[in-house]
PDB file of N, CA and C in Angstrom:
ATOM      1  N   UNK A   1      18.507 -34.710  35.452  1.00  0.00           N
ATOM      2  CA  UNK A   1      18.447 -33.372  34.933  1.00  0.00           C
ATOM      3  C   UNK A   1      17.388 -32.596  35.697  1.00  0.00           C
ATOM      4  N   UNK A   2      17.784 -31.730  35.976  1.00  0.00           N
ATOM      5  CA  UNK A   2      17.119 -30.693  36.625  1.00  0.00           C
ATOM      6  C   UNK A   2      16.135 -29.767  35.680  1.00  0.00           C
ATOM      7  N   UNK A   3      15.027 -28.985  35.858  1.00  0.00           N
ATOM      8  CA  UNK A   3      14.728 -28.375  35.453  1.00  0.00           C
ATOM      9  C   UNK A   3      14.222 -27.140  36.503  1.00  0.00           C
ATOM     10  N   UNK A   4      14.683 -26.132  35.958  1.00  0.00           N
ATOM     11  CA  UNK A   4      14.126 -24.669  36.786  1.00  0.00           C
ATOM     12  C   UNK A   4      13.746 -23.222  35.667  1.00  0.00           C
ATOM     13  N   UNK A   5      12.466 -22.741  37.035  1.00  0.00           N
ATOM     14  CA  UNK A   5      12.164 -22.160  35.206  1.00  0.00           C
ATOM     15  C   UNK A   5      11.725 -20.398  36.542  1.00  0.00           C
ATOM     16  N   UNK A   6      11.986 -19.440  36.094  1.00  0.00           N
ATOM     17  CA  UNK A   6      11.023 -18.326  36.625  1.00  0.00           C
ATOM     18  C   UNK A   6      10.711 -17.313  36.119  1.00  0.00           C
ATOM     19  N   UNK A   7       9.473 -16.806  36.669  1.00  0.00           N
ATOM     20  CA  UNK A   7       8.780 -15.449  36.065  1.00  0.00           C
ATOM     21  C   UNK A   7       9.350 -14.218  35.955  1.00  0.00           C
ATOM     22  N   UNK A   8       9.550 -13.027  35.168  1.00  0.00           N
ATOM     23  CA  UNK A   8       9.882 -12.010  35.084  1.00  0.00           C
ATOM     24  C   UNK A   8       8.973 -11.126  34.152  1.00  0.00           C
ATOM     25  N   UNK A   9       9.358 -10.129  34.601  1.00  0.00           N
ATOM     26  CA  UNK A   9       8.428  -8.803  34.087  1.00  0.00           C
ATOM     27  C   UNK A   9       9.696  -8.343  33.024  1.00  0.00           C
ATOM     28  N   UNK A  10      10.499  -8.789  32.502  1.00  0.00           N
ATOM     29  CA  UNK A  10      11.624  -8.487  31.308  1.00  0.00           C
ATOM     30  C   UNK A  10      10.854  -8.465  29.950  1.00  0.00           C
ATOM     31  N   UNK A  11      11.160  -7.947  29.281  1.00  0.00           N
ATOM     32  CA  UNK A  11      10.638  -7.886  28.114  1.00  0.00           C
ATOM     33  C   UNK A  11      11.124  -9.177  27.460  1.00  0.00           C
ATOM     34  N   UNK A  12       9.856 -10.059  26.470  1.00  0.00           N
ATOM     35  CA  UNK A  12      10.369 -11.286  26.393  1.00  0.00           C
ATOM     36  C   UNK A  12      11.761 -11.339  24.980  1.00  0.00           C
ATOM     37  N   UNK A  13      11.746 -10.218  24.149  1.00  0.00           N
ATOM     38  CA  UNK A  13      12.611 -10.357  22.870  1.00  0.00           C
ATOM     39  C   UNK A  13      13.736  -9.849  23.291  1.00  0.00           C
ATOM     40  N   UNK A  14      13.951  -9.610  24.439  1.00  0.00           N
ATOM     41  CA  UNK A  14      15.390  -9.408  25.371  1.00  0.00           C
ATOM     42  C   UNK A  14      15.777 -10.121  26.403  1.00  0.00           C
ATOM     43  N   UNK A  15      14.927 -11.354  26.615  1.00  0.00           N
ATOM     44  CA  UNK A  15      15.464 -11.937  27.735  1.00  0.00           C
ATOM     45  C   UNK A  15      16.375 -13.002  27.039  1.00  0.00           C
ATOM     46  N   UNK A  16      17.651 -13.208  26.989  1.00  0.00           N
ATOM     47  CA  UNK A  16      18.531 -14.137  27.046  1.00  0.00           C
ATOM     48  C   UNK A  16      18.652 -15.398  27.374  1.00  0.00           C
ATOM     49  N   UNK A  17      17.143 -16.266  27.388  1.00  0.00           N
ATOM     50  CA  UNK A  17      17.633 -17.059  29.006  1.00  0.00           C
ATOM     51  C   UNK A  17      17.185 -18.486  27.572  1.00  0.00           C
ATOM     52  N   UNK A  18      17.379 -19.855  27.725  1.00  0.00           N
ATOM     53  CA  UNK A  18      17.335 -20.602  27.006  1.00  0.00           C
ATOM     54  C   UNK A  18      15.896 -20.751  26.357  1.00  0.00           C
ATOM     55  N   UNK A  19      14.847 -20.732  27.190  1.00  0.00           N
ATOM     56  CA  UNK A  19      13.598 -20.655  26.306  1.00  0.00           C
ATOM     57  C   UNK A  19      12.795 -19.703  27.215  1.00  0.00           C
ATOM     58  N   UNK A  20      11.683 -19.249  26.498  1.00  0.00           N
ATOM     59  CA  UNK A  20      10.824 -18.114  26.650  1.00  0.00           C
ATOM     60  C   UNK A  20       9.458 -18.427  26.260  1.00  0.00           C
ATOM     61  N   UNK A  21       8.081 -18.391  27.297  1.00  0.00           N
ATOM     62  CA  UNK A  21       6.990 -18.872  26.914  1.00  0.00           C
ATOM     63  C   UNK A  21       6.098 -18.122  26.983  1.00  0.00           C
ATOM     64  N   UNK A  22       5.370 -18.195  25.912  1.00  0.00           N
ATOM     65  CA  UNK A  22       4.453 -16.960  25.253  1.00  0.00           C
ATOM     66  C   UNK A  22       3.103 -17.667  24.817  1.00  0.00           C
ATOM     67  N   UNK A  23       1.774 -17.225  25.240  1.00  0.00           N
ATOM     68  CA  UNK A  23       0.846 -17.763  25.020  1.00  0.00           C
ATOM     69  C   UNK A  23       0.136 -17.506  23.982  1.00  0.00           C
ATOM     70  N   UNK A  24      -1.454 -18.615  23.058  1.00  0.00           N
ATOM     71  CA  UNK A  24      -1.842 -17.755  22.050  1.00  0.00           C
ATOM     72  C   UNK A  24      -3.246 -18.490  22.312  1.00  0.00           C
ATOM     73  N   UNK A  25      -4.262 -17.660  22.100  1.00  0.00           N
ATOM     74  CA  UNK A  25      -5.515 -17.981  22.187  1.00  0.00           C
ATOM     75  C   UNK A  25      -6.115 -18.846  20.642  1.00  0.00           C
ATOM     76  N   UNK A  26      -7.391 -19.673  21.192  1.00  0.00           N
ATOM     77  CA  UNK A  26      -7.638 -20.145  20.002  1.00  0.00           C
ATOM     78  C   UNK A  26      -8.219 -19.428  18.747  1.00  0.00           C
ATOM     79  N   UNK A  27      -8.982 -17.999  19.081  1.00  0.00           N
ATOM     80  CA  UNK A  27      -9.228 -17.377  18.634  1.00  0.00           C
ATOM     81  C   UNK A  27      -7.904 -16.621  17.455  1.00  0.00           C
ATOM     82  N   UNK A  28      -6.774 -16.830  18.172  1.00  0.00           N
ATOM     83  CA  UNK A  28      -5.790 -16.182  16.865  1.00  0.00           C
ATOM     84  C   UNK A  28      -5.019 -15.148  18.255  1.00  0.00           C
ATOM     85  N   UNK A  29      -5.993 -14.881  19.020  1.00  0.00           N
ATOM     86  CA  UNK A  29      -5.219 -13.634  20.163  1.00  0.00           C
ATOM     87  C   UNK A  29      -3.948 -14.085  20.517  1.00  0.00           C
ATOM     88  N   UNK A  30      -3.272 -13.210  20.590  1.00  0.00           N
ATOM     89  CA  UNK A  30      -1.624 -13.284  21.376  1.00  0.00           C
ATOM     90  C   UNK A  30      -2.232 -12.356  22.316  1.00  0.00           C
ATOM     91  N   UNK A  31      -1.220 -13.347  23.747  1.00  0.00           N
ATOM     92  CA  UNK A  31      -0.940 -12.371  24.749  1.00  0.00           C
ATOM     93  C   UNK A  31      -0.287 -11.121  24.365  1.00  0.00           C
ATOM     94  N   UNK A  32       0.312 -10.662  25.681  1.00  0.00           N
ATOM     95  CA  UNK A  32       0.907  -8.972  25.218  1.00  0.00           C
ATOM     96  C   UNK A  32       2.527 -10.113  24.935  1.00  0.00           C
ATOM     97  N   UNK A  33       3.263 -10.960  25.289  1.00  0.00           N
ATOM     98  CA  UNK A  33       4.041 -11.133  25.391  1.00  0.00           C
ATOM     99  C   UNK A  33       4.321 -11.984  23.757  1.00  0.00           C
ATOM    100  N   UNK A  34       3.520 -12.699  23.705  1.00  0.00           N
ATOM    101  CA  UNK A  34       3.277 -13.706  22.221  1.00  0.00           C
ATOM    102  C   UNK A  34       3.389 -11.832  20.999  1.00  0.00           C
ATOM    103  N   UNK A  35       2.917 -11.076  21.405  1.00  0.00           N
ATOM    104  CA  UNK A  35       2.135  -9.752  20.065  1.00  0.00           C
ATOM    105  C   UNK A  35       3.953  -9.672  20.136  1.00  0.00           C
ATOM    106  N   UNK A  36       4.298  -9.044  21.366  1.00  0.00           N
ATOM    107  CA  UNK A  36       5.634  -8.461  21.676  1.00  0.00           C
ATOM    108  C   UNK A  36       7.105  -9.463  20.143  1.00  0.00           C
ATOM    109  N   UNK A  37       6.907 -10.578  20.523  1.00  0.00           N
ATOM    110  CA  UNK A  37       7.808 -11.561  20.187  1.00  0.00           C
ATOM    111  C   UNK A  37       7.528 -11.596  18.646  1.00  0.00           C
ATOM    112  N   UNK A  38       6.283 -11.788  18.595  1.00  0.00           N
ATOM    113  CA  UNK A  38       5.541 -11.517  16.690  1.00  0.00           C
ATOM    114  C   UNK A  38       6.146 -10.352  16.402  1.00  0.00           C
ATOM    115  N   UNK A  39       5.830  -9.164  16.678  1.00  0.00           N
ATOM    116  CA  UNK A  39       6.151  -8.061  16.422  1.00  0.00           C
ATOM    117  C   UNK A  39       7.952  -8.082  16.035  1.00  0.00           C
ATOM    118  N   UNK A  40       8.501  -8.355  17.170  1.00  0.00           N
ATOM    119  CA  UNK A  40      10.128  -7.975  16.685  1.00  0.00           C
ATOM    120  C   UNK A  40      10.689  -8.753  15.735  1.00  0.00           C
ATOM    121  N   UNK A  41       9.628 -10.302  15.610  1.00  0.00           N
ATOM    122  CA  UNK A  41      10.186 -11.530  14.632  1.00  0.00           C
ATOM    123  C   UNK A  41       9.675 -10.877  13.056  1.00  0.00           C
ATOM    124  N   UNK A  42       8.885 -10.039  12.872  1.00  0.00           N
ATOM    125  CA  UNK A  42       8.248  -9.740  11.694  1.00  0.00           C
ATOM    126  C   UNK A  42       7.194 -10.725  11.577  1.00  0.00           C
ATOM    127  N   UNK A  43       6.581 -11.187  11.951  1.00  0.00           N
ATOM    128  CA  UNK A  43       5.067 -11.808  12.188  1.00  0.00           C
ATOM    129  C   UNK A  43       5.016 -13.745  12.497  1.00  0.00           C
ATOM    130  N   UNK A  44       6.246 -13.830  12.855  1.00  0.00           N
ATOM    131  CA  UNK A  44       6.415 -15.065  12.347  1.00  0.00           C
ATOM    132  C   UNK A  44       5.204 -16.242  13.449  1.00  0.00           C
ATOM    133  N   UNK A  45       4.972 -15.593  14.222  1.00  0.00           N
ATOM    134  CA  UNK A  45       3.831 -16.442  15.540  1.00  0.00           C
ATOM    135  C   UNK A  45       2.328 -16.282  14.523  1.00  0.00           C
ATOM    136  N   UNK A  46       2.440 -14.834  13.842  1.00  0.00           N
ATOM    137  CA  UNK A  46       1.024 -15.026  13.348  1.00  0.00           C
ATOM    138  C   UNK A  46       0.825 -15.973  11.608  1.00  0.00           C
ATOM    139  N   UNK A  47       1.845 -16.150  11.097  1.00  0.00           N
ATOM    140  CA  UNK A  47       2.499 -16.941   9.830  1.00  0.00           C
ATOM    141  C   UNK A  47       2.058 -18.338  10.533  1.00  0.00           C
ATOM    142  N   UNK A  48       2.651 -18.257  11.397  1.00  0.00           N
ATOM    143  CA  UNK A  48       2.277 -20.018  12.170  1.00  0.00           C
ATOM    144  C   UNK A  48       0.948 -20.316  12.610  1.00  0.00           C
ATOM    145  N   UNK A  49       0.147 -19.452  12.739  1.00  0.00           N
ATOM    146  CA  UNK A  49      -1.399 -19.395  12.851  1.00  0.00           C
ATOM    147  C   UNK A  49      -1.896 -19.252  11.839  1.00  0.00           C
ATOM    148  N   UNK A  50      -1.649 -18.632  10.605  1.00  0.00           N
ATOM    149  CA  UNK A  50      -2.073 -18.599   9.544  1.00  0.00           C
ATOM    150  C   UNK A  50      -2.349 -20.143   8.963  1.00  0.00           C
ATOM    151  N   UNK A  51      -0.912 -20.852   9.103  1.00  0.00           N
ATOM    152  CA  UNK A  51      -1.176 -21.625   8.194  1.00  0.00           C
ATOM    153  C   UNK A  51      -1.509 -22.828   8.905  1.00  0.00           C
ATOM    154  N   UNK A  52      -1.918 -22.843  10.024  1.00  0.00           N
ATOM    155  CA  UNK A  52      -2.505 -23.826  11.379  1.00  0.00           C
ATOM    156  C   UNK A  52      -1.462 -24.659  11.908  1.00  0.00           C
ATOM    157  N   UNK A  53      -0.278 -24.170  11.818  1.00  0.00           N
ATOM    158  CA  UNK A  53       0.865 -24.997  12.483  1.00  0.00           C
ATOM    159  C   UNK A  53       0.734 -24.562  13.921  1.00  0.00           C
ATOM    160  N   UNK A  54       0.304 -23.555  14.132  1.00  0.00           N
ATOM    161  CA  UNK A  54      -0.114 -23.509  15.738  1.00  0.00           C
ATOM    162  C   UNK A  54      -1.667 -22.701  15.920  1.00  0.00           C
ATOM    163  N   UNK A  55      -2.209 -23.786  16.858  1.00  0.00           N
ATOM    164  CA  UNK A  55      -3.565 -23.820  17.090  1.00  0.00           C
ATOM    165  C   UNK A  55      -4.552 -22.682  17.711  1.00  0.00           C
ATOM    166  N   UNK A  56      -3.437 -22.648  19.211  1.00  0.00           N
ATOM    167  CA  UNK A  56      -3.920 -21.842  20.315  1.00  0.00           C
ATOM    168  C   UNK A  56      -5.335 -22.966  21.053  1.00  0.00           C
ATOM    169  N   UNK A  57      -5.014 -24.027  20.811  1.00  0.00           N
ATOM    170  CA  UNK A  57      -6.198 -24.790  21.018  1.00  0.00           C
ATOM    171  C   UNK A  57      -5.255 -25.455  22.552  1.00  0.00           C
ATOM    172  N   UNK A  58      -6.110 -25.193  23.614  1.00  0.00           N
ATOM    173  CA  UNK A  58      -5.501 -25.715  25.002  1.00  0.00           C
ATOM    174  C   UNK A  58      -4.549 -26.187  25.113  1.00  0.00           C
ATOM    175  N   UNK A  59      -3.475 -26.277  25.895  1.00  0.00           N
ATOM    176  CA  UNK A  59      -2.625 -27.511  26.209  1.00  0.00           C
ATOM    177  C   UNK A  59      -1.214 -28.378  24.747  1.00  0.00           C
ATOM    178  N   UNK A  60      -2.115 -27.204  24.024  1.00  0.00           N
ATOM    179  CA  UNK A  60      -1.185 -27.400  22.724  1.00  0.00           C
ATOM    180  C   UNK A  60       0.301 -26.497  22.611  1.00  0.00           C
ATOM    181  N   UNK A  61       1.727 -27.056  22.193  1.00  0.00           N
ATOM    182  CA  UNK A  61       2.159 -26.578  22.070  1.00  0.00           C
ATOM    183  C   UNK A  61       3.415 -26.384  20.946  1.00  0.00           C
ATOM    184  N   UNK A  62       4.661 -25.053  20.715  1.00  0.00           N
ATOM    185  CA  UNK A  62       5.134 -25.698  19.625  1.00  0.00           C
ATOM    186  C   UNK A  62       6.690 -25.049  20.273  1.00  0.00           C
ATOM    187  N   UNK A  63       7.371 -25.564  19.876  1.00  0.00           N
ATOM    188  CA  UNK A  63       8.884 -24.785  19.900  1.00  0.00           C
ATOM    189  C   UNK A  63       9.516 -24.640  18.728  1.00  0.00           C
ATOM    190  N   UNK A  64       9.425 -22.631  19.098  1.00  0.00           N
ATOM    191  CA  UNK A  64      10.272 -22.456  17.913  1.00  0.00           C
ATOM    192  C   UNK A  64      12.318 -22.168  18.220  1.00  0.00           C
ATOM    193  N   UNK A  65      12.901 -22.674  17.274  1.00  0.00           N
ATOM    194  CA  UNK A  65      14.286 -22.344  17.517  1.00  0.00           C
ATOM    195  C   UNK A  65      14.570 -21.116  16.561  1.00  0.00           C
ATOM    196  N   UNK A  66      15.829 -20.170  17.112  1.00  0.00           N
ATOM    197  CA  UNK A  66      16.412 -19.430  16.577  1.00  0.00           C
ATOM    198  C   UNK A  66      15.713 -18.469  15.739  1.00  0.00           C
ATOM    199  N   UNK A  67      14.743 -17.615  16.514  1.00  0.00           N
ATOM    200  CA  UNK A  67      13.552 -16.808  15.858  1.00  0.00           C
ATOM    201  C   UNK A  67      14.188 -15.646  16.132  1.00  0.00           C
ATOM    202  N   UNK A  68      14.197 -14.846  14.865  1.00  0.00           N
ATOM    203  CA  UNK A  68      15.087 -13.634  14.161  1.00  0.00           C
ATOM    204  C   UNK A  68      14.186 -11.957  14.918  1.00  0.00           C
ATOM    205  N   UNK A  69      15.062 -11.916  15.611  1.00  0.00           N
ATOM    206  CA  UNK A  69      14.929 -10.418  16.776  1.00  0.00           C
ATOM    207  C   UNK A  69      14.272 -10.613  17.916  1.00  0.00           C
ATOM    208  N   UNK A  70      14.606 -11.902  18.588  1.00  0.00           N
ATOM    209  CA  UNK A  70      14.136 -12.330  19.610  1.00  0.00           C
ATOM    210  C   UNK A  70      16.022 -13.460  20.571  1.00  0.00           C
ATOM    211  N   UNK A  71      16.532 -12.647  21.844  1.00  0.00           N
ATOM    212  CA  UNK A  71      17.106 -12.786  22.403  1.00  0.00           C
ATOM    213  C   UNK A  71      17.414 -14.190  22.711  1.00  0.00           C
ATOM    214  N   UNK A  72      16.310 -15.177  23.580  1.00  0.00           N
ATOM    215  CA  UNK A  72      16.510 -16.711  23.822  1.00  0.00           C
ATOM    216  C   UNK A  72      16.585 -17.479  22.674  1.00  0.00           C
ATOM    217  N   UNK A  73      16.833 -18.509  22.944  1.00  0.00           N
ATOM    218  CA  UNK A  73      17.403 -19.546  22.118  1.00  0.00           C
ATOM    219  C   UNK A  73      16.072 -20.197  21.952  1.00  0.00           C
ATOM    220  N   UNK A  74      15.003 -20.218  22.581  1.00  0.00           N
ATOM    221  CA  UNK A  74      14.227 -20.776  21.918  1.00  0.00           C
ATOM    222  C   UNK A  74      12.352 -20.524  22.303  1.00  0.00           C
ATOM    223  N   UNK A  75      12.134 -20.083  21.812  1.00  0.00           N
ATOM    224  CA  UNK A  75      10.296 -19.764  22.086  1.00  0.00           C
ATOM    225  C   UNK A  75       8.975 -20.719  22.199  1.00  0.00           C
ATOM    226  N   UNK A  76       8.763 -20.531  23.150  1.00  0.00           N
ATOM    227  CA  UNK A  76       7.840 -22.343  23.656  1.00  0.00           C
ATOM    228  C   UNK A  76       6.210 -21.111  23.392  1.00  0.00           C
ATOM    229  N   UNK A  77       5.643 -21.834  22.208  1.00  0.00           N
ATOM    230  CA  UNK A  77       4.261 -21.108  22.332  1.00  0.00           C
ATOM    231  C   UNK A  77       3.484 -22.138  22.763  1.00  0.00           C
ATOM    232  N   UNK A  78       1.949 -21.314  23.985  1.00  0.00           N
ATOM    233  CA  UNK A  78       1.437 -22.588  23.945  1.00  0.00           C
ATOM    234  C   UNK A  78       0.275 -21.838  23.988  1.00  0.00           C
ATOM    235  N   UNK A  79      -0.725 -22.704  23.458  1.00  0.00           N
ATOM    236  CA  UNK A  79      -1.885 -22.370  23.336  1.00  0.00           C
ATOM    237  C   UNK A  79      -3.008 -22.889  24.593  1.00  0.00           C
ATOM    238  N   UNK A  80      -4.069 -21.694  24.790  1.00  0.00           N
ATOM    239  CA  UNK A  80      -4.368 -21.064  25.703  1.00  0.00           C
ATOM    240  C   UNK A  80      -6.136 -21.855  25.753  1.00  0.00           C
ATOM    241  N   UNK A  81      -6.216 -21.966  24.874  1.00  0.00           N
ATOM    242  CA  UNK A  81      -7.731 -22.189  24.671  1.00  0.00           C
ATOM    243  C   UNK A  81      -8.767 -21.081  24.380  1.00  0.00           C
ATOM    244  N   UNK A  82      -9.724 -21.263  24.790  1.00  0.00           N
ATOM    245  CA  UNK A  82     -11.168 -19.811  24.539  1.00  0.00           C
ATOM    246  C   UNK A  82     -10.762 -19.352  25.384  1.00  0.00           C
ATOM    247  N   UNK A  83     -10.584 -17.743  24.834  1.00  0.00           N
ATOM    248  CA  UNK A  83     -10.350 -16.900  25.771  1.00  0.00           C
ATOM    249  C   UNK A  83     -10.884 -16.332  26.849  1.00  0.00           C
ATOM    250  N   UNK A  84     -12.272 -16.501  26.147  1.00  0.00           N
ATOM    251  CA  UNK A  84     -13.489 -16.538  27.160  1.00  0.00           C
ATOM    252  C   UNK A  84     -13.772 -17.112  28.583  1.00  0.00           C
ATOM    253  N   UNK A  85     -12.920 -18.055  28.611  1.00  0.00           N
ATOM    254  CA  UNK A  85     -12.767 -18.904  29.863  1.00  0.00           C
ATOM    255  C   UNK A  85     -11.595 -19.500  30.130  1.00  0.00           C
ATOM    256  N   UNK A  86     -10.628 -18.428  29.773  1.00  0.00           N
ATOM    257  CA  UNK A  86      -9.342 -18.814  30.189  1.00  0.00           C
ATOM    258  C   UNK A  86      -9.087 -18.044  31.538  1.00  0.00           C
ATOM    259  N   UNK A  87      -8.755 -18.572  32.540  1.00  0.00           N
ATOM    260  CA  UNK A  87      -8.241 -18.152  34.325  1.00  0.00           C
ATOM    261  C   UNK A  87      -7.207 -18.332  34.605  1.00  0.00           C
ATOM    262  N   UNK A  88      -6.613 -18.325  35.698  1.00  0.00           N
ATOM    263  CA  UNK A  88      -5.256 -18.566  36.529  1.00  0.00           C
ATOM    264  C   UNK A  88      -5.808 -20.008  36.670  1.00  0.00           C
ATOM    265  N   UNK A  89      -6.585 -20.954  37.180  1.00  0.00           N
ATOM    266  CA  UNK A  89      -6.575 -22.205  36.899  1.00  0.00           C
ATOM    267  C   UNK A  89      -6.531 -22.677  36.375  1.00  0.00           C
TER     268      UNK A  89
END
């Protein structure tokens, strides 16, 4: 099995494509793309932080299926760590 994956500047609650990955800080922060996906789901990324089913704690991650006003089939959140010292590395 193959896997192939690429970047786009598409808006993520319209992209169609099988999964869609959206980051979240440990602090509770969503990227612009994680706020974007919360936003059209009716809060459901920040519901999952609420109740600590997702961390935003490094390297952590969760998949959600079939999330209501969001295009792909499935939303890979992963958490980012301190934002404070989060980089391109």
């Amino acid at each position: 099995m193959t896997v192939s994956f690429s970047i786009t500047q598409q808006s993520p609650e319209t992209n169609a494509s099988p999964c869609i990955v959206v980051g979240v800080y440990e602090n509770h922060m969503l990227t612009a793309a994680a706020a974007r996906v919360d936003e059209k789901s009716n809060g459901v990324i920040k519901r999952l932080l609420e109740s600590s089913d997702i961390t935003g704690k490094a390297a952590s991650t969760r998949v959600l299926f079939g999330v209501p006003g969001i295009a792909a089939a499935r939303v890979l959140v992963v958490g980012l760590g301190d934002e404070k010292t989060f980089d391109a590395a």
